[in-house]
Protein backbone atom coordinates (compact mmCIF):
# COMPACT_ATOMS: atom_id res chain seq x y z
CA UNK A 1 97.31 -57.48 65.33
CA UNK A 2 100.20 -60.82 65.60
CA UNK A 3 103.24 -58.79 66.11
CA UNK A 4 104.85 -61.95 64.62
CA UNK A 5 103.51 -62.26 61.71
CA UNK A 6 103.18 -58.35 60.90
CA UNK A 7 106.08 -56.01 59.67
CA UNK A 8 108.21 -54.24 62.18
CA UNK A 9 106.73 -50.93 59.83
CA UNK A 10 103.10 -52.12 60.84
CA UNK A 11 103.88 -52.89 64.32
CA UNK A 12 105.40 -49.68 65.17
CA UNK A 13 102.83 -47.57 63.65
CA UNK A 14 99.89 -49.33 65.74
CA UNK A 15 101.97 -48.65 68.76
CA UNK A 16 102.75 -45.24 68.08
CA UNK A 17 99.30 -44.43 67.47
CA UNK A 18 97.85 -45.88 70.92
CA UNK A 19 95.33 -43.71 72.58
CA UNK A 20 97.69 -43.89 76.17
CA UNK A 21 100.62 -42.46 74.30
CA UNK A 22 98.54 -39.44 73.19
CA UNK A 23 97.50 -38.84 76.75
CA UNK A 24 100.91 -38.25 77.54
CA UNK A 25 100.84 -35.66 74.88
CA UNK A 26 98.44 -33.70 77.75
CA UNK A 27 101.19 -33.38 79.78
CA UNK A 28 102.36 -30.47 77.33
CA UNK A 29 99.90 -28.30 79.48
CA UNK A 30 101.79 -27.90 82.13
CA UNK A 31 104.80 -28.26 80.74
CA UNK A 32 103.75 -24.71 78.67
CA UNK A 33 102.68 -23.50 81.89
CA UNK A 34 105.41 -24.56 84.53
CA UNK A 35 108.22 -24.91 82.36
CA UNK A 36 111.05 -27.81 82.24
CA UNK A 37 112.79 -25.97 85.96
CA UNK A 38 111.59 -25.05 89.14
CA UNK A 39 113.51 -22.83 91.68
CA UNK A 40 112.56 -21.50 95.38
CA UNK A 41 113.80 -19.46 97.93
CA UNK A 42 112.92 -21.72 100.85
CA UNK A 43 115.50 -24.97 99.87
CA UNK A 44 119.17 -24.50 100.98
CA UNK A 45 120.50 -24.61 97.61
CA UNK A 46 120.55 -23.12 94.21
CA UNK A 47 120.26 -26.06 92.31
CA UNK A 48 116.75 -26.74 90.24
CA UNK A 49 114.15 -28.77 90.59
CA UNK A 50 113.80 -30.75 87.48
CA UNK A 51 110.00 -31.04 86.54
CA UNK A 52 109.15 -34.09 83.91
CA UNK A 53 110.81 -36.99 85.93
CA UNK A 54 108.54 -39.60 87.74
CA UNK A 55 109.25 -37.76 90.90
CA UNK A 56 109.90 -34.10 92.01
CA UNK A 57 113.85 -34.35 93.64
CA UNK A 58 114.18 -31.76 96.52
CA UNK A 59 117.83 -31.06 97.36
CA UNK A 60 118.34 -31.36 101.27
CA UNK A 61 121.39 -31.57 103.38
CA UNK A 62 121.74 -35.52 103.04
CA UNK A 63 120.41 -35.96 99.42
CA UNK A 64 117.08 -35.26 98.44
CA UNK A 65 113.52 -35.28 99.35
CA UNK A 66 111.53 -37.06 96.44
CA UNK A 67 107.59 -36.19 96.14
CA UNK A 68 105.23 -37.75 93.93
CA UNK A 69 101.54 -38.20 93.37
CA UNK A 70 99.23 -40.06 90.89
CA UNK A 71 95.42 -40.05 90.51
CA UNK A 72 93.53 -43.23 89.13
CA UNK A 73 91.43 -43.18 86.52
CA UNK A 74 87.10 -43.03 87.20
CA UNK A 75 86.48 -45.86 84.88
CA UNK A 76 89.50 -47.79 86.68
CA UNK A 77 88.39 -47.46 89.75
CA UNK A 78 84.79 -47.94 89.02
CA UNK A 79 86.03 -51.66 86.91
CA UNK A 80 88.36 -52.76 89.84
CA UNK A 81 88.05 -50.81 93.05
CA UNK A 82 90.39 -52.73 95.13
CA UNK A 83 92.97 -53.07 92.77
CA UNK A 84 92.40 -49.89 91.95
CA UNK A 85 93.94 -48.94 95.49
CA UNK A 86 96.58 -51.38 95.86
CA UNK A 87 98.31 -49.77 92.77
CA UNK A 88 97.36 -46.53 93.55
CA UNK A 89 99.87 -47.08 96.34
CA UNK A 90 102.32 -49.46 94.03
CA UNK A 91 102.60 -47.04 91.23
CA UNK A 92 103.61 -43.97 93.29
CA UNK A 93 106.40 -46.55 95.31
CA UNK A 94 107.49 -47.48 92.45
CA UNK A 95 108.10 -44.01 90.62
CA UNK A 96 110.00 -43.01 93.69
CA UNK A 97 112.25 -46.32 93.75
CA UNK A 98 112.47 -44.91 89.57
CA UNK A 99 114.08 -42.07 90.89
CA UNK A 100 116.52 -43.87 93.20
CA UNK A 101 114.95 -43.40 96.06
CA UNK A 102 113.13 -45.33 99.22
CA UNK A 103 109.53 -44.50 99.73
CA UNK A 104 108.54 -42.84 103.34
CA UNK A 105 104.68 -42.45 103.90
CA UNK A 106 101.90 -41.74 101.56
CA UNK A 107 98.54 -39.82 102.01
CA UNK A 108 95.51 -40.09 99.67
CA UNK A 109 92.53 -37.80 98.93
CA UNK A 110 89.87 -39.69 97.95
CA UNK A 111 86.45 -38.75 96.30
CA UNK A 112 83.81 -40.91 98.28
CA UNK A 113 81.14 -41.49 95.30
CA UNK A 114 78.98 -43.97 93.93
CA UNK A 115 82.24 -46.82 93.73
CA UNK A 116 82.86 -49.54 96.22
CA UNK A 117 84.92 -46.76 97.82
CA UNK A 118 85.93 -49.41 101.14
CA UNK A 119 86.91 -51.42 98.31
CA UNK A 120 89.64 -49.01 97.11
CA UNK A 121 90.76 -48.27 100.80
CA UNK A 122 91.28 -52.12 101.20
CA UNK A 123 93.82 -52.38 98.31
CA UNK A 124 95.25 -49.14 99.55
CA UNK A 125 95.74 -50.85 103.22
CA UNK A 126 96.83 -54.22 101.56
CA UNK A 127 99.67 -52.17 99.39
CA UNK A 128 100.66 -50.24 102.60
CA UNK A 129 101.46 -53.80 104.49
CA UNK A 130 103.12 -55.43 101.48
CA UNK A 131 105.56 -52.29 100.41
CA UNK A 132 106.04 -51.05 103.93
CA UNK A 133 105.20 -48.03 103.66
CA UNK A 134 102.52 -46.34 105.77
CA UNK A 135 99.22 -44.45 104.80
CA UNK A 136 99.95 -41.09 107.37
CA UNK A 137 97.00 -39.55 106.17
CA UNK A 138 94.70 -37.58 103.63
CA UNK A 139 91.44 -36.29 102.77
CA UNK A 140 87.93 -38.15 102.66
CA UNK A 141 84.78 -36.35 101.13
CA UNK A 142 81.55 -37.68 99.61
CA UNK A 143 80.79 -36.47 95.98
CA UNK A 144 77.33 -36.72 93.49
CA UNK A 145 79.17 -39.00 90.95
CA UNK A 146 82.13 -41.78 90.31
CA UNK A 147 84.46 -42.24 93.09
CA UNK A 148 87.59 -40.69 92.48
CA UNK A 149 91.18 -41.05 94.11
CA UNK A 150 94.68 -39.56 94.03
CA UNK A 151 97.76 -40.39 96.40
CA UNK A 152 100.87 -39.14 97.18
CA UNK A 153 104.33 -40.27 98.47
CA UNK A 154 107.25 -38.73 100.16
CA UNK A 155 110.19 -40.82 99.46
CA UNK A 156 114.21 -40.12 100.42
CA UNK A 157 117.48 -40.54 98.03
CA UNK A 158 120.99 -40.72 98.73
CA UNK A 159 121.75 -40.22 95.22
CA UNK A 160 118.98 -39.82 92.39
CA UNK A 161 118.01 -42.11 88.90
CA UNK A 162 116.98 -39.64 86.54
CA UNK A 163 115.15 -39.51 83.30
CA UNK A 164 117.15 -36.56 82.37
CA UNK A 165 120.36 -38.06 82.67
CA UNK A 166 120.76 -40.86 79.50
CA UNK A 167 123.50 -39.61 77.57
CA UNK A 168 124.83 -41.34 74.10
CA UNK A 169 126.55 -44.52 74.25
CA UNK A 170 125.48 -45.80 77.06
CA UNK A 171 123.51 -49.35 77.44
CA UNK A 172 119.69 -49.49 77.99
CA UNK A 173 118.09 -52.13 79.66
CA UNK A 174 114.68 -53.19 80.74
CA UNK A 175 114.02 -54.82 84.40
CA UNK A 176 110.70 -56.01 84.59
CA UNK A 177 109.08 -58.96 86.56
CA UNK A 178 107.73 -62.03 84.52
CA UNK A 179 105.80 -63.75 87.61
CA UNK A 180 102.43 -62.63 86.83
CA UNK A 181 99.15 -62.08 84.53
CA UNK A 182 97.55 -59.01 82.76
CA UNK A 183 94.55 -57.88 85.02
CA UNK A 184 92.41 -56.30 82.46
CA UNK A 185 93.74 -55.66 79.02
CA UNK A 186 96.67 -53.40 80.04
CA UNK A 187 98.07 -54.03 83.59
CA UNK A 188 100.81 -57.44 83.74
CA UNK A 189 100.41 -57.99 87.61
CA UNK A 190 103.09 -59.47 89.64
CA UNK A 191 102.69 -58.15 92.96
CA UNK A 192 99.87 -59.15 94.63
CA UNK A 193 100.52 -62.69 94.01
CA UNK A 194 104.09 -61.94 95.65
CA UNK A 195 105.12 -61.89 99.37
CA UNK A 196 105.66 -58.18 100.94
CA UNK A 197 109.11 -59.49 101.43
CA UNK A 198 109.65 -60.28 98.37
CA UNK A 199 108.52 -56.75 96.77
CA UNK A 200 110.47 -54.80 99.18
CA UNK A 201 113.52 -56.96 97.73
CA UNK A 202 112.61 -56.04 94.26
CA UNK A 203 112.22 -52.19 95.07
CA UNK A 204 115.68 -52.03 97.07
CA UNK A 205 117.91 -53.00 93.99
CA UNK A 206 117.27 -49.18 92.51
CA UNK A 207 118.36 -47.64 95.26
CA UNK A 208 121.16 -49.62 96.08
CA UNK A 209 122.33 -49.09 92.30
CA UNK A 210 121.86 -45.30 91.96
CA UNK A 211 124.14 -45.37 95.64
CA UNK A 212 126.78 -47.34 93.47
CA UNK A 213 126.67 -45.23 90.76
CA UNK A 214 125.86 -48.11 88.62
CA UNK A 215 122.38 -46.15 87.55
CA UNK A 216 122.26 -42.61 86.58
CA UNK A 217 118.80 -42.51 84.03
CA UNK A 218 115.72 -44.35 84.31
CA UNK A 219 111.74 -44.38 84.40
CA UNK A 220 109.39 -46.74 85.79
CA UNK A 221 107.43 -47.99 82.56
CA UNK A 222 103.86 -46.62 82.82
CA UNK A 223 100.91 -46.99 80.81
CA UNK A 224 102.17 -45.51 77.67
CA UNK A 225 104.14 -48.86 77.50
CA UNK A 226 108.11 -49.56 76.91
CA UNK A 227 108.18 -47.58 73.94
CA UNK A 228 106.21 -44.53 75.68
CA UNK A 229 108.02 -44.94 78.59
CA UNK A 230 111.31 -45.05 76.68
CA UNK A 231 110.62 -41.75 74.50
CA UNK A 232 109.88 -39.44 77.62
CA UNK A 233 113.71 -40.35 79.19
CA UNK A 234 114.75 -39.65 75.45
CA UNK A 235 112.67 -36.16 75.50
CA UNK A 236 114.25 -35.38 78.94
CA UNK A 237 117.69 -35.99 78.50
CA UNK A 238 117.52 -34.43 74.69
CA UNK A 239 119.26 -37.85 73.05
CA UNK A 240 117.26 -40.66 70.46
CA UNK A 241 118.11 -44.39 71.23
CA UNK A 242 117.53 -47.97 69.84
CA UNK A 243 115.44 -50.66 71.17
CA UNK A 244 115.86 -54.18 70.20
CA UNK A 245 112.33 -55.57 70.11
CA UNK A 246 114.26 -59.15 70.38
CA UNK A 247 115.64 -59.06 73.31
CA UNK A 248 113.06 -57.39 75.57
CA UNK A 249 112.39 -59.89 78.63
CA UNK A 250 108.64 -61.05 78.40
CA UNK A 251 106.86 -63.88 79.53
CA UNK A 252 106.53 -67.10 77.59
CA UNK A 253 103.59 -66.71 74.84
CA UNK A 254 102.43 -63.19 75.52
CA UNK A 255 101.75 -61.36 71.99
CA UNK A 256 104.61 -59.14 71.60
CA UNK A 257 102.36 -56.16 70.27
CA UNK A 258 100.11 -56.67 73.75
CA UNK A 259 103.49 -56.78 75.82
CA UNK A 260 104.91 -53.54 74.32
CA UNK A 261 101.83 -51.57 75.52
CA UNK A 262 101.84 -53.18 78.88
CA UNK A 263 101.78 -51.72 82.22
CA UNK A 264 103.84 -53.53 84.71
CA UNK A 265 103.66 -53.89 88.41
CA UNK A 266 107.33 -53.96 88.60
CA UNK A 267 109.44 -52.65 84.79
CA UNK A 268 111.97 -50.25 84.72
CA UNK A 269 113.93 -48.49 81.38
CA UNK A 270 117.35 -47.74 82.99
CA UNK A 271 120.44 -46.18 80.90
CA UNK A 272 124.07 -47.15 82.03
CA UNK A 273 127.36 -47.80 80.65
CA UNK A 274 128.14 -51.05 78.96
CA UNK A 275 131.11 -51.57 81.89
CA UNK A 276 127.90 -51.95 84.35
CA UNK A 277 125.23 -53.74 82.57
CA UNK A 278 126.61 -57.33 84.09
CA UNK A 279 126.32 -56.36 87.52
CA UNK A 280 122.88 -54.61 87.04
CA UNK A 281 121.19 -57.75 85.39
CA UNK A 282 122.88 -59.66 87.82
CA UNK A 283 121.93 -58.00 90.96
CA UNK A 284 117.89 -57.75 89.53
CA UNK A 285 118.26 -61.85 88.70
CA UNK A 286 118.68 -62.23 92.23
CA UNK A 287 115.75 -60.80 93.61
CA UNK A 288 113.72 -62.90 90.72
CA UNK A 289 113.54 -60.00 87.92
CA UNK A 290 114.55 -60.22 84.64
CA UNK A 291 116.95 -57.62 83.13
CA UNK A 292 118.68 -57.38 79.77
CA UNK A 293 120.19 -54.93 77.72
CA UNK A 294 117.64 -53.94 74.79
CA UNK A 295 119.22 -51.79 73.31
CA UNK A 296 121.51 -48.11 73.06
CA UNK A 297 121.45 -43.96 73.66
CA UNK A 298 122.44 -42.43 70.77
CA UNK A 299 123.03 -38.72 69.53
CA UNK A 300 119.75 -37.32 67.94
CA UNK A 301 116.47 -36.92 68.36
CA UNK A 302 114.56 -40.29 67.29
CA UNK A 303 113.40 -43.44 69.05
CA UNK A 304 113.80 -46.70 66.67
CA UNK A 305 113.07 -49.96 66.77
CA UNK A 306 114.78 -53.12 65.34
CA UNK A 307 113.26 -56.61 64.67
CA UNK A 308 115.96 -58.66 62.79
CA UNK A 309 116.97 -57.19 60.25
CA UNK A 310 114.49 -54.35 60.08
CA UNK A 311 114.08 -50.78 61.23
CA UNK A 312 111.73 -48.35 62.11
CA UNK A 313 111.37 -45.11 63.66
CA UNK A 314 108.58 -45.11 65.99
CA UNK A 315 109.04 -41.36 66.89
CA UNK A 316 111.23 -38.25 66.19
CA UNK A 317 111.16 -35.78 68.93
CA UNK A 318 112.41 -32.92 66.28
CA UNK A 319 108.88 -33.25 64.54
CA UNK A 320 107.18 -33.52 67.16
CA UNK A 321 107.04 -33.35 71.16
CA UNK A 322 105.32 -36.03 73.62
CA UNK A 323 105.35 -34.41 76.86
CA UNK A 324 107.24 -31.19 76.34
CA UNK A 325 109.53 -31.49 79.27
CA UNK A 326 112.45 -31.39 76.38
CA UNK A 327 116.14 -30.79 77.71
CA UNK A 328 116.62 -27.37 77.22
CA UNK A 329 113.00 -26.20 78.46
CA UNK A 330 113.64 -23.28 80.69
C-alpha cells in the first residue's frame, strides 16, 4: 500500500493489523503469569522491580543494575547469520541505553545447529568491538535442527528512562538515525556502516539525558514499529497519546507505510516536557541523529494518529490489551 496516496483510516488499519504487533500480544503470557511487579528479599530495598520495560531495573546503592536479554529469531538467523549476531548484541545495548543506562558485558547461549553458526559469532564479535562492550561469556551446545541464539546484557544507571513513566502533557519525540538502508524488508540499518566511535556517541546521549532529568519515559522502537513501540509506553504508564505522522524524521523517499513498521538500528520514543524538547533534539543533532517532537501524552486510554487534517485511532487499550503489562497490574 502508498501511504500517500491512501487514507490515514486505511493506513492505520494495515498497520494495526501487522503480524509483529500481534506477537507482542504473546507477551500477555507472562504478563498473566509474572504479573506487572516483582519484589525479593535479597536487594537492599523495598522498592519493585517493574516488569514490561525494555530492561529489568535492579535498585543498588548507586542507582541500579539494568538486565536484559533477547533471542533472535530461527528464520533470522538462518537468512542472515552474521547480522544476525551483530544485532543480537545491538538490540540488547540499545534497550539498556532505552532505559537510561550504559551497557557492561554481555553473554550469549547459543544453539550450534545446521546455520553458519561462526557466522553469527562473527557479527556478535564485530558488535562487541564497535559498542564497547565485551562478550564475558555464555553457553555453546550443538542441536539436531536450526541454529538458535539468545544474549544477554548487564548494563548500569545513574538514574533510569522508563516506559512507565509518560504522564499527560508532556512532549513525545522520536530520535532515530537516517544514515542507513533496510537490510531485509524490516530492519533500517545504520550501524554497521558507522564507526564504533561514532555509535558509542549516539548511545551516550540517553544516559546523559535521563542524568539531567531531561528524560523520564522512553522505549527503544522494536519490531512492532513506531506505532507498536509507542502503544506499549502508553500500556505501561496507563495514558493514550497523539502521533503526528507528519513530522516523524525519516529518510528521503522511504514509503511512509514501510517506515512506520520499521526496525531501527538506532530509534527511540522518548516522553518529556515541552520546556526540554529543544535541548533533547539538540543534543541528538549533534551526534548526527535526528529528533523531533511527533506528537503528545494525553489522559485516556487510546493511541491516534493524525495526517493533516485527519484522525484515526490506531488502538484503544480499554478494548483491548497488547502486552498486558498495564499500569495498575499487580
Amino acid at each position: 500500500m502508498n501511504a500517500e496516496s491512501s487514507s490515514l483510516a486505511e493506513l492505520t488499519r494495515s498497520l494495526a493489523a501487522r503480524a509483529e504487533l500481534g506477537l507482542k500480544r504473546e507477551i500477555q503470557l507472562a504478563a498473566n503469569v509474572f504479573g506487572r511487579q516483582t519484589k525479593s528479599a535479597w536487594f537492599p530495598s523495598n522498592e519493585p522491580i517493574e516488569n514490561g520495560d525494555d530492561a529489568a531495573a535492579l535498585p543498588c546503592a548507586d542507582g541500579y543494575t539494568l538486565f536484559a536479554a533477547e533471542g533472535m529469531r530461527a528464520d533470522f538467523v538462518a537468512a542472515d547469520p552474521w547480522f544476525a549476531g551483530f544485532s543480537s548484541v545491538m538490540v540488547n545495548i540499545n534497550d539498556i541505553a532505552a532505559m537510561g543506562g550504559r551497557p557492561w558485558a554481555i553473554v550469549d547461549v547459543l544453539f550450534h545447529g545446521s546455520g553458519a553458526s561462526e557466522r553469527v559469532l562473527e557479527g556478535m564479535a564485530e558488535a562487541s568491538a564497535a559498542f564497547g562492550v565485551p562478550i564475558v561469556g555464555g553457553h555453546t551446545t550443538p542441536v539436531l535442527g536450526p541454529t538458535m541464539l539468545a544474549v544477554s546484557v548487564l548494563g548500569k544507571a545513574k538514574r533510569i528512562i522508563s516506559g512507565a513513566a509518560a504522564r499527560p502533557g508532556q512532549t513525545l519525540l522520536a530520535a532515530i538515525d537516517l544514515k542507513g538502508s533496510f537490510r531485509g524488508p524490516g530492519s533500517f540499518n545504520a550501524a554497521t556502516t558507522a564507526s564504533g566511535r561514532e555509535l558509542r556517541a549516539q548511545l551516550a546521549v540517553l544516559p546523559e539525558l535521563a542524568e539531567a532529568g531531561l528524560v523520564p519515559a522512553g522505549k527503544d522502537i522494536s519490531m512492532a514499529g513506531l506505532c507498536g513501540t509507542l502503544l506499549m509506553m502508553n500500556e505501561l504508564s496507563g495514558v493514550g497519546s497523539i502521533l503526528d505522522l507528519a513530522r516523524v524524521p525519516s529518510p528521503p523517499g522511504v514509503d511512509r507505510a514501510r517506515w512506520l513498521t520499521a526496525f531501527p538500528s538506532f530509534g527511540f520514543i522518548l516522553a518529556a516536557e515541552p520546556s526540554a524538547v529543544s535541548s533533547i533534539c539538540a543534543r541528538f543533532d549533534s551526534v548526527g541523529v535526528a529528533c523531533a517532537a511527533v506528537g503528545e501524552v494525553t489522559p485516556g486510554t487510546k493511541l491516534e494518529l493524525c495526517l493533516g487534517d485527519e484522525r484515526a485511532v490506531y488502538w484503544d487499550l480499554e478494548e483491548s490489551a497488547l502486552t498486558g503489562f498495564g499500569a495498575g497490574v499487580k
